[in-house]
C-alpha atoms as a PDB file:
ATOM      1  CA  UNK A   1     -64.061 -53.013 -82.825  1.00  0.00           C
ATOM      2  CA  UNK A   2     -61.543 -55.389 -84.334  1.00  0.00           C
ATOM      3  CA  UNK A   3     -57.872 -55.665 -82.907  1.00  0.00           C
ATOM      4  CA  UNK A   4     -56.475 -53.698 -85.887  1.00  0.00           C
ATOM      5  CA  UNK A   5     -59.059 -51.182 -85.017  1.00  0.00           C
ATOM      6  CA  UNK A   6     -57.485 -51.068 -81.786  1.00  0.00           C
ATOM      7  CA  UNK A   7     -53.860 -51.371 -82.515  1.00  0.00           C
ATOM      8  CA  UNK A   8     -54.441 -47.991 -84.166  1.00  0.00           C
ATOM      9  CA  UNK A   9     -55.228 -46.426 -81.317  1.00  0.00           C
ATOM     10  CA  UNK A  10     -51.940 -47.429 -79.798  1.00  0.00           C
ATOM     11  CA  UNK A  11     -48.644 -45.405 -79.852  1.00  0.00           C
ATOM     12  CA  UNK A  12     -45.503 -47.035 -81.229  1.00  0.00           C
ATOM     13  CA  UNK A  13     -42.263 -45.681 -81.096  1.00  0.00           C
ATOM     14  CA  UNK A  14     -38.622 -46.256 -81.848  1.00  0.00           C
ATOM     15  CA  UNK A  15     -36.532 -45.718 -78.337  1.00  0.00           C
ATOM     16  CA  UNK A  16     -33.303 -44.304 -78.785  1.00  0.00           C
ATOM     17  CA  UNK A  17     -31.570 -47.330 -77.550  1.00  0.00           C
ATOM     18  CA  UNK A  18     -33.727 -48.962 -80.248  1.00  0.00           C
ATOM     19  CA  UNK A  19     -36.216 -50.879 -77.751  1.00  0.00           C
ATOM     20  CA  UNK A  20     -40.201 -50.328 -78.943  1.00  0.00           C
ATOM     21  CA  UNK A  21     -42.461 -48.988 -76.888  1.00  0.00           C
ATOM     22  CA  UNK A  22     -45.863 -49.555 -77.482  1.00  0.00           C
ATOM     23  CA  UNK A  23     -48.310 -47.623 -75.317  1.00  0.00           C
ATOM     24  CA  UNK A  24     -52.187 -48.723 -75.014  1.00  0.00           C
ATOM     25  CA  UNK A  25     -50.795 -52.044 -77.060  1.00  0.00           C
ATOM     26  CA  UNK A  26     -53.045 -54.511 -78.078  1.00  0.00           C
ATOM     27  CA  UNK A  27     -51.996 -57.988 -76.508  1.00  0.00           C
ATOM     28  CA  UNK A  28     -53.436 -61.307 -77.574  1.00  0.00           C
ATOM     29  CA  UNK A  29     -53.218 -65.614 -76.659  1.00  0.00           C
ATOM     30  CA  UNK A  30     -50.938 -65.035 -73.432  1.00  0.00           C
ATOM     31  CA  UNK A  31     -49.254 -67.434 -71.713  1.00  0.00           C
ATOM     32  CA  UNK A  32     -47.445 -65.324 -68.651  1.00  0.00           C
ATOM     33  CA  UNK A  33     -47.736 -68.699 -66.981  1.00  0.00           C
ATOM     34  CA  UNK A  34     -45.719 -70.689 -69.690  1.00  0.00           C
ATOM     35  CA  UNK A  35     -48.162 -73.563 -69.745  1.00  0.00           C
ATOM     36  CA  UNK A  36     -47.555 -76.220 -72.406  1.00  0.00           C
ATOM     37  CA  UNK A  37     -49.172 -75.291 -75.390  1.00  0.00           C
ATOM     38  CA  UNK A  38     -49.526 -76.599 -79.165  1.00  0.00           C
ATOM     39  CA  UNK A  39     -46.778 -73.552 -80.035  1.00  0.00           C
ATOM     40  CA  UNK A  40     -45.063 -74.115 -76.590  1.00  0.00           C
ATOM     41  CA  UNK A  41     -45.302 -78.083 -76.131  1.00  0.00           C
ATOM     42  CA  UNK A  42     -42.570 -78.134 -73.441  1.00  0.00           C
ATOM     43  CA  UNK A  43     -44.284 -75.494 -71.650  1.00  0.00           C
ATOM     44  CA  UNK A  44     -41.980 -72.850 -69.472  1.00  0.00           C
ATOM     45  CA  UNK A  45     -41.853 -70.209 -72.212  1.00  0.00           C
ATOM     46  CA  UNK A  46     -43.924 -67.161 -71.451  1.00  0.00           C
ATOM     47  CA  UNK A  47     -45.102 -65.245 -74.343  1.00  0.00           C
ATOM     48  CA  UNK A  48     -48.460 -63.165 -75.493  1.00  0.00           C
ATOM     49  CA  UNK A  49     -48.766 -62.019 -79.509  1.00  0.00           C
ATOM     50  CA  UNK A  50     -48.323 -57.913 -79.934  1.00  0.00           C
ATOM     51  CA  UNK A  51     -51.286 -56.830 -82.515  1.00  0.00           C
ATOM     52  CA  UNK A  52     -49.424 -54.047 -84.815  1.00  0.00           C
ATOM     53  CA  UNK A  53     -51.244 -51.873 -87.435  1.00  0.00           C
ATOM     54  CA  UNK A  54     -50.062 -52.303 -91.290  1.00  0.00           C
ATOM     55  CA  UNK A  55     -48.023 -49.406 -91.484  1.00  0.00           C
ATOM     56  CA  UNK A  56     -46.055 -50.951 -88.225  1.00  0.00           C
ATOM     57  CA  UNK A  57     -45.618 -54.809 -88.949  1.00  0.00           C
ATOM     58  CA  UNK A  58     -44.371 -53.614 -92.818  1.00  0.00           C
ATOM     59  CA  UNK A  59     -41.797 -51.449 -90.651  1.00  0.00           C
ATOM     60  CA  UNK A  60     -40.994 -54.558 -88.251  1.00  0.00           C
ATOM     61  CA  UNK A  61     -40.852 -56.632 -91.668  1.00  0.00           C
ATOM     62  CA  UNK A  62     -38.411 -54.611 -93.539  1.00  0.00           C
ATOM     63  CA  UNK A  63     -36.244 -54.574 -90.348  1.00  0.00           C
ATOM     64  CA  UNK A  64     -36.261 -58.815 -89.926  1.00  0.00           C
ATOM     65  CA  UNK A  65     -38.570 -58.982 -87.438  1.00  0.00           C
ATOM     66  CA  UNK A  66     -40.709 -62.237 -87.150  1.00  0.00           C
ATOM     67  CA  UNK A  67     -44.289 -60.876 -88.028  1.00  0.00           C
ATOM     68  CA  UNK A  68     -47.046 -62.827 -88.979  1.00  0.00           C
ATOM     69  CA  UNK A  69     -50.157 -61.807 -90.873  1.00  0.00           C
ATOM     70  CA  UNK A  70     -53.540 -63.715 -90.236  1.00  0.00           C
ATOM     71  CA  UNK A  71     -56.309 -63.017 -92.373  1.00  0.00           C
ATOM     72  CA  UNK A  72     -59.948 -61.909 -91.146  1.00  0.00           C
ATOM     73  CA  UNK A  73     -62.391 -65.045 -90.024  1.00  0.00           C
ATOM     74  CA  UNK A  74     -65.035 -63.595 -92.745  1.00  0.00           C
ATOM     75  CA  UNK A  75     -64.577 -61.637 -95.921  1.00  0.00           C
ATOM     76  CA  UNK A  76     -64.153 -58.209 -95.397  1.00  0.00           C
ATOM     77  CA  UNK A  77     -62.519 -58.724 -92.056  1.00  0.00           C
ATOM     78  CA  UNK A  78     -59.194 -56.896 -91.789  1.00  0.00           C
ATOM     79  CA  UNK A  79     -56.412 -58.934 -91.788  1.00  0.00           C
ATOM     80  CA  UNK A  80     -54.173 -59.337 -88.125  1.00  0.00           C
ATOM     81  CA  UNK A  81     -50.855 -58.455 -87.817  1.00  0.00           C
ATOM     82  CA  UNK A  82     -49.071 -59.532 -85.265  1.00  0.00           C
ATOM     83  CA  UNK A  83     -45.130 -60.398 -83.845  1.00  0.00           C
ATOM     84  CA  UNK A  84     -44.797 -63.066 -80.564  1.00  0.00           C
ATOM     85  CA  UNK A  85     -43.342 -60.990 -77.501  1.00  0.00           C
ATOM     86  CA  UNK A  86     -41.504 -63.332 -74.922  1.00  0.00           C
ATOM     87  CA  UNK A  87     -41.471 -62.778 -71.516  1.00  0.00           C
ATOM     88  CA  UNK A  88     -38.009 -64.323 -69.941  1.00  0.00           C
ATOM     89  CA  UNK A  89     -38.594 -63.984 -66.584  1.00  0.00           C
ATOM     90  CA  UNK A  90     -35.807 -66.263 -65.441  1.00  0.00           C
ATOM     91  CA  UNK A  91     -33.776 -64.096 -67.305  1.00  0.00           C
ATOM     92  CA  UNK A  92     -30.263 -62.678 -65.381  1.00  0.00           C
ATOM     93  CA  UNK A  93     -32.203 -59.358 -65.901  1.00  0.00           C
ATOM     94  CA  UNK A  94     -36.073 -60.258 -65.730  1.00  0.00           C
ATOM     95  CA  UNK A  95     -38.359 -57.737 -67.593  1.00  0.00           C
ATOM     96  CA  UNK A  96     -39.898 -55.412 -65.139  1.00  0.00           C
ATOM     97  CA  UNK A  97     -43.903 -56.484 -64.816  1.00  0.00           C
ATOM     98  CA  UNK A  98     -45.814 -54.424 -63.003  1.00  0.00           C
ATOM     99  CA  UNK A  99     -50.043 -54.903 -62.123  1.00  0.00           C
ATOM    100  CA  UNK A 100     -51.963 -51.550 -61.324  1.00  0.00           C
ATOM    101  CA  UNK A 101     -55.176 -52.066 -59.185  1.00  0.00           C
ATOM    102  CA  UNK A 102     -58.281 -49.930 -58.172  1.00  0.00           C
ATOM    103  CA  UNK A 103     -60.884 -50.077 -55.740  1.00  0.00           C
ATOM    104  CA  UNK A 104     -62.884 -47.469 -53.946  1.00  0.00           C
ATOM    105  CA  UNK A 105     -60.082 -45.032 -54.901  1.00  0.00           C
ATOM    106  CA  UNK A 106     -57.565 -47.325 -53.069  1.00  0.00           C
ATOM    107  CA  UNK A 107     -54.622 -47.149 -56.197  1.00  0.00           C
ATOM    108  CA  UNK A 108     -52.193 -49.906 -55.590  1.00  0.00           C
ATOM    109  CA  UNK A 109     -49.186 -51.679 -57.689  1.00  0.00           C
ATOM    110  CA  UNK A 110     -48.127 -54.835 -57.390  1.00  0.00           C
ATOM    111  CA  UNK A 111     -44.960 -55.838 -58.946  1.00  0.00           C
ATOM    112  CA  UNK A 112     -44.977 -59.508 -60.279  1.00  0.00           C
ATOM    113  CA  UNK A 113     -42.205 -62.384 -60.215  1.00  0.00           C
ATOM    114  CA  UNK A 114     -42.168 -65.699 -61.967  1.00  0.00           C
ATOM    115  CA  UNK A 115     -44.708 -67.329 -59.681  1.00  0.00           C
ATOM    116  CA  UNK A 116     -47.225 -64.473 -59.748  1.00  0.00           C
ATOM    117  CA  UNK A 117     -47.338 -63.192 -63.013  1.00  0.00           C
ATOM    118  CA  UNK A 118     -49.282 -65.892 -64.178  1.00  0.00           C
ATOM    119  CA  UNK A 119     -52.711 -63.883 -62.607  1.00  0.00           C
ATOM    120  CA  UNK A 120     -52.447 -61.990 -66.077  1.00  0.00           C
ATOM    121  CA  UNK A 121     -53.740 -64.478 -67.985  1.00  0.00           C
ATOM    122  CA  UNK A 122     -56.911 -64.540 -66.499  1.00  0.00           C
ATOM    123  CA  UNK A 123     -57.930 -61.056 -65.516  1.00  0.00           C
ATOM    124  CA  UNK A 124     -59.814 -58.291 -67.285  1.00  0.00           C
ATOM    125  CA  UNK A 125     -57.163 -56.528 -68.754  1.00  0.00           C
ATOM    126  CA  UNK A 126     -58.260 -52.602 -68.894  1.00  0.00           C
ATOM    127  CA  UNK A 127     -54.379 -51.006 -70.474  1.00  0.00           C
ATOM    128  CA  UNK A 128     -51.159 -52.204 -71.531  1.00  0.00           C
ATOM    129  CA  UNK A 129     -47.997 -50.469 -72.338  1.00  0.00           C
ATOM    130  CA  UNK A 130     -44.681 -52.416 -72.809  1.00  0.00           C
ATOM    131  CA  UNK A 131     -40.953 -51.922 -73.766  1.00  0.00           C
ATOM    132  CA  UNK A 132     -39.877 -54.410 -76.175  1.00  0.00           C
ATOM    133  CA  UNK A 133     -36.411 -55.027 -76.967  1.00  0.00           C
ATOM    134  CA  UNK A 134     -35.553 -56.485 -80.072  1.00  0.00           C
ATOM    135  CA  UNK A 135     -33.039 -59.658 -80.166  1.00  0.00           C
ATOM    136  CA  UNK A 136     -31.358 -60.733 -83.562  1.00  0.00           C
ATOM    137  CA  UNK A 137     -32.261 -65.110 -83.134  1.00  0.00           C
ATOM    138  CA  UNK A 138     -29.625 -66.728 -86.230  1.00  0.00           C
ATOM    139  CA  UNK A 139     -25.949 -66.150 -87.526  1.00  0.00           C
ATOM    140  CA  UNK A 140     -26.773 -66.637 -91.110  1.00  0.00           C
ATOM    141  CA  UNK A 141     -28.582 -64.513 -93.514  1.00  0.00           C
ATOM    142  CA  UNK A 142     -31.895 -65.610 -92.435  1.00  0.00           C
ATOM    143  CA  UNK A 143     -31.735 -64.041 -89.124  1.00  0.00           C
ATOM    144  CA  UNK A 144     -34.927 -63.028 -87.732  1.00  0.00           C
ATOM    145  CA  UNK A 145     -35.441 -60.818 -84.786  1.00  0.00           C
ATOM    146  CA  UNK A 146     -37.915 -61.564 -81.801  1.00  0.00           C
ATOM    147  CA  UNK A 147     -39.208 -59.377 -79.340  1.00  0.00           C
ATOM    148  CA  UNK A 148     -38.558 -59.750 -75.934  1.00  0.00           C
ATOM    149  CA  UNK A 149     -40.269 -57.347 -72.694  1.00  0.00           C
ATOM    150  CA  UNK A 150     -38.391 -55.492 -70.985  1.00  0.00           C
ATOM    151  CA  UNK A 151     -41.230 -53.808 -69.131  1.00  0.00           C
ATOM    152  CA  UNK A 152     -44.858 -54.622 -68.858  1.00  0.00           C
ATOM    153  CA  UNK A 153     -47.305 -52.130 -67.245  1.00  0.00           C
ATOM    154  CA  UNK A 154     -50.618 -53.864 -66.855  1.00  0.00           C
ATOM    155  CA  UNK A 155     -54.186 -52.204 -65.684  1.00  0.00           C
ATOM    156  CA  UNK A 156     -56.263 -54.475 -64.375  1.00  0.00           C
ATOM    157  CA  UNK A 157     -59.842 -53.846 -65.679  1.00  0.00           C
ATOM    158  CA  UNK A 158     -62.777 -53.721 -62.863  1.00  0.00           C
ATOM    159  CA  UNK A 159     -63.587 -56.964 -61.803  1.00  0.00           C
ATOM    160  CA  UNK A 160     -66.962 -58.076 -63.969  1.00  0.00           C
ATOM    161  CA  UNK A 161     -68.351 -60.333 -61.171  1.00  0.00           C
ATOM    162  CA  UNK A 162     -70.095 -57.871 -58.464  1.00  0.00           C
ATOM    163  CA  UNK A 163     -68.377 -55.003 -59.457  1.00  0.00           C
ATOM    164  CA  UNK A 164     -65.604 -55.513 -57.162  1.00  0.00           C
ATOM    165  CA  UNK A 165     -67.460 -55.926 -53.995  1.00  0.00           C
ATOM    166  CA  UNK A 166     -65.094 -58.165 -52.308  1.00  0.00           C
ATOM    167  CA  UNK A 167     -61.634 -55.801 -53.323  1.00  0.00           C
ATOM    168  CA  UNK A 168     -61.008 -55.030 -49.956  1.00  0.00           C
ATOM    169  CA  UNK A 169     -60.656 -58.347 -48.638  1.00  0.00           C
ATOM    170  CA  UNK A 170     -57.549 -60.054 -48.238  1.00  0.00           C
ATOM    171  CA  UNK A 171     -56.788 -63.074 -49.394  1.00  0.00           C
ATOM    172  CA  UNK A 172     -55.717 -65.943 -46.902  1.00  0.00           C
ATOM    173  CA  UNK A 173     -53.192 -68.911 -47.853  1.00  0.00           C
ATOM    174  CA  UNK A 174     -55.385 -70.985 -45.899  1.00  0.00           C
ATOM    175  CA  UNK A 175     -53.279 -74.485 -45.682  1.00  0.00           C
ATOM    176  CA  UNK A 176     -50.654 -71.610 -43.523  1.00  0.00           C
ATOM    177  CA  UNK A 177     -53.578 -70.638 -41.329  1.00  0.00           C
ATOM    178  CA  UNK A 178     -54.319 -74.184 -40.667  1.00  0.00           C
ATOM    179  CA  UNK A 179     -57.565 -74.611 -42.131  1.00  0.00           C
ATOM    180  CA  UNK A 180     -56.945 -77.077 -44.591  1.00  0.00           C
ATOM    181  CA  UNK A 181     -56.893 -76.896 -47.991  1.00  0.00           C
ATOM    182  CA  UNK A 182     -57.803 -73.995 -49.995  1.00  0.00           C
ATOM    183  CA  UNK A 183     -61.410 -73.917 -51.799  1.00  0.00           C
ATOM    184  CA  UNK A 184     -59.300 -73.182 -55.430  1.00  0.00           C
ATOM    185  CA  UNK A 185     -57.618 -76.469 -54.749  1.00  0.00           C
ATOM    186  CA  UNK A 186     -60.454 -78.447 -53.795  1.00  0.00           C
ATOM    187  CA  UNK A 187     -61.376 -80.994 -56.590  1.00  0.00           C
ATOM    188  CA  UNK A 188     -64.601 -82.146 -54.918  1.00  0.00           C
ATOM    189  CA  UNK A 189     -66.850 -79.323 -56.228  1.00  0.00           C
ATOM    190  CA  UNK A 190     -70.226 -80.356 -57.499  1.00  0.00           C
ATOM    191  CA  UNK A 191     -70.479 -77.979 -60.282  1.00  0.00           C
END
């Protein structure tokens, strides 16, 4: 299925305090971590791209938003729209992200601050919905709007390796429990 494929089977609509909500979005090339990029060279902004349908981006278009339009990597492919979505988490009112997690029934939700959110760009990411709140950038008549969250609900997709099979352990910092350093941090790996 391609991403415009899937964008259409996600639900956009207009709030009444004009925000966007988008739920079962499409979300592509985050960076919740705000790592220096070749679009973020400086690092420390956190953004991921929205994928809209065409009937959508032409609506974001005609409003000023910043959408971009990428054609298909072979002929035939449909084209992929798309608007940037930043995630300001040092913001005086941070978006509200939130991580939903299941194991053996066991529902939990984690909410995430600037130092953990960064776990979302590596999981399997099962559903999205987010708020979106649109932000005129410019004071001339080339203003452009950008989206920026305002919530992001997250549903973390069942871990590929085993299955899951080691969910109900807890993790251990272990350089506070005095075992040294942690195997994540260890360089010395032979493989």
């Amino acid at each position: 299925m391609s991403l415009l494929e899937a964008a259409r089977n996600s639900e956009f609509k207009r709030l009444v305090n004009g925000d966007l909500s988008v739920e079962n979005a499409v979300i592509i090339w985050t960076n919740f971590e705000g790592r220096a990029t070749k679009f973020n060279p400086n690092g420390g902004k956190r953004t991921f791209a929205l994928v809209l349908t065409e009937e959508v981006a032409a609506m974001l278009r005609e409003e000023g938003w910043n959408v971009k339009t990428r054609d298909g990597r072979d002929e035939g492919d449909d084209p992929l729209y798309f608007t940037e979505i930043v995630v300001n988490m040092e913001s005086q009112f941070p978006p509200k992200v939130v991580l939903y997690t299941e194991f053996r029934g066991k529902k939990s939700a984690n909410k995430l601050n600037e130092r953990s959110i960064k776990q979302l760009d590596t999981i399997e990411i099962e559903n999205v919905d987010v708020v979106v709140h649109p932000y005129e950038h410019g004071f001339s008549s080339v203003a452009t709007i950008k989206g920026y969250a305002r919530a992001v609900y997250v549903t973390q997709g069942q871990d590929s390796y085993f299955g899951g099979k080691y969910a109900d352990y807890e993790e251990v910092n272990r350089e506070e429990a005095g075992y040294g350093e942690s195997v994540e941090d260890d360089d010395t790996i032979p493989f």
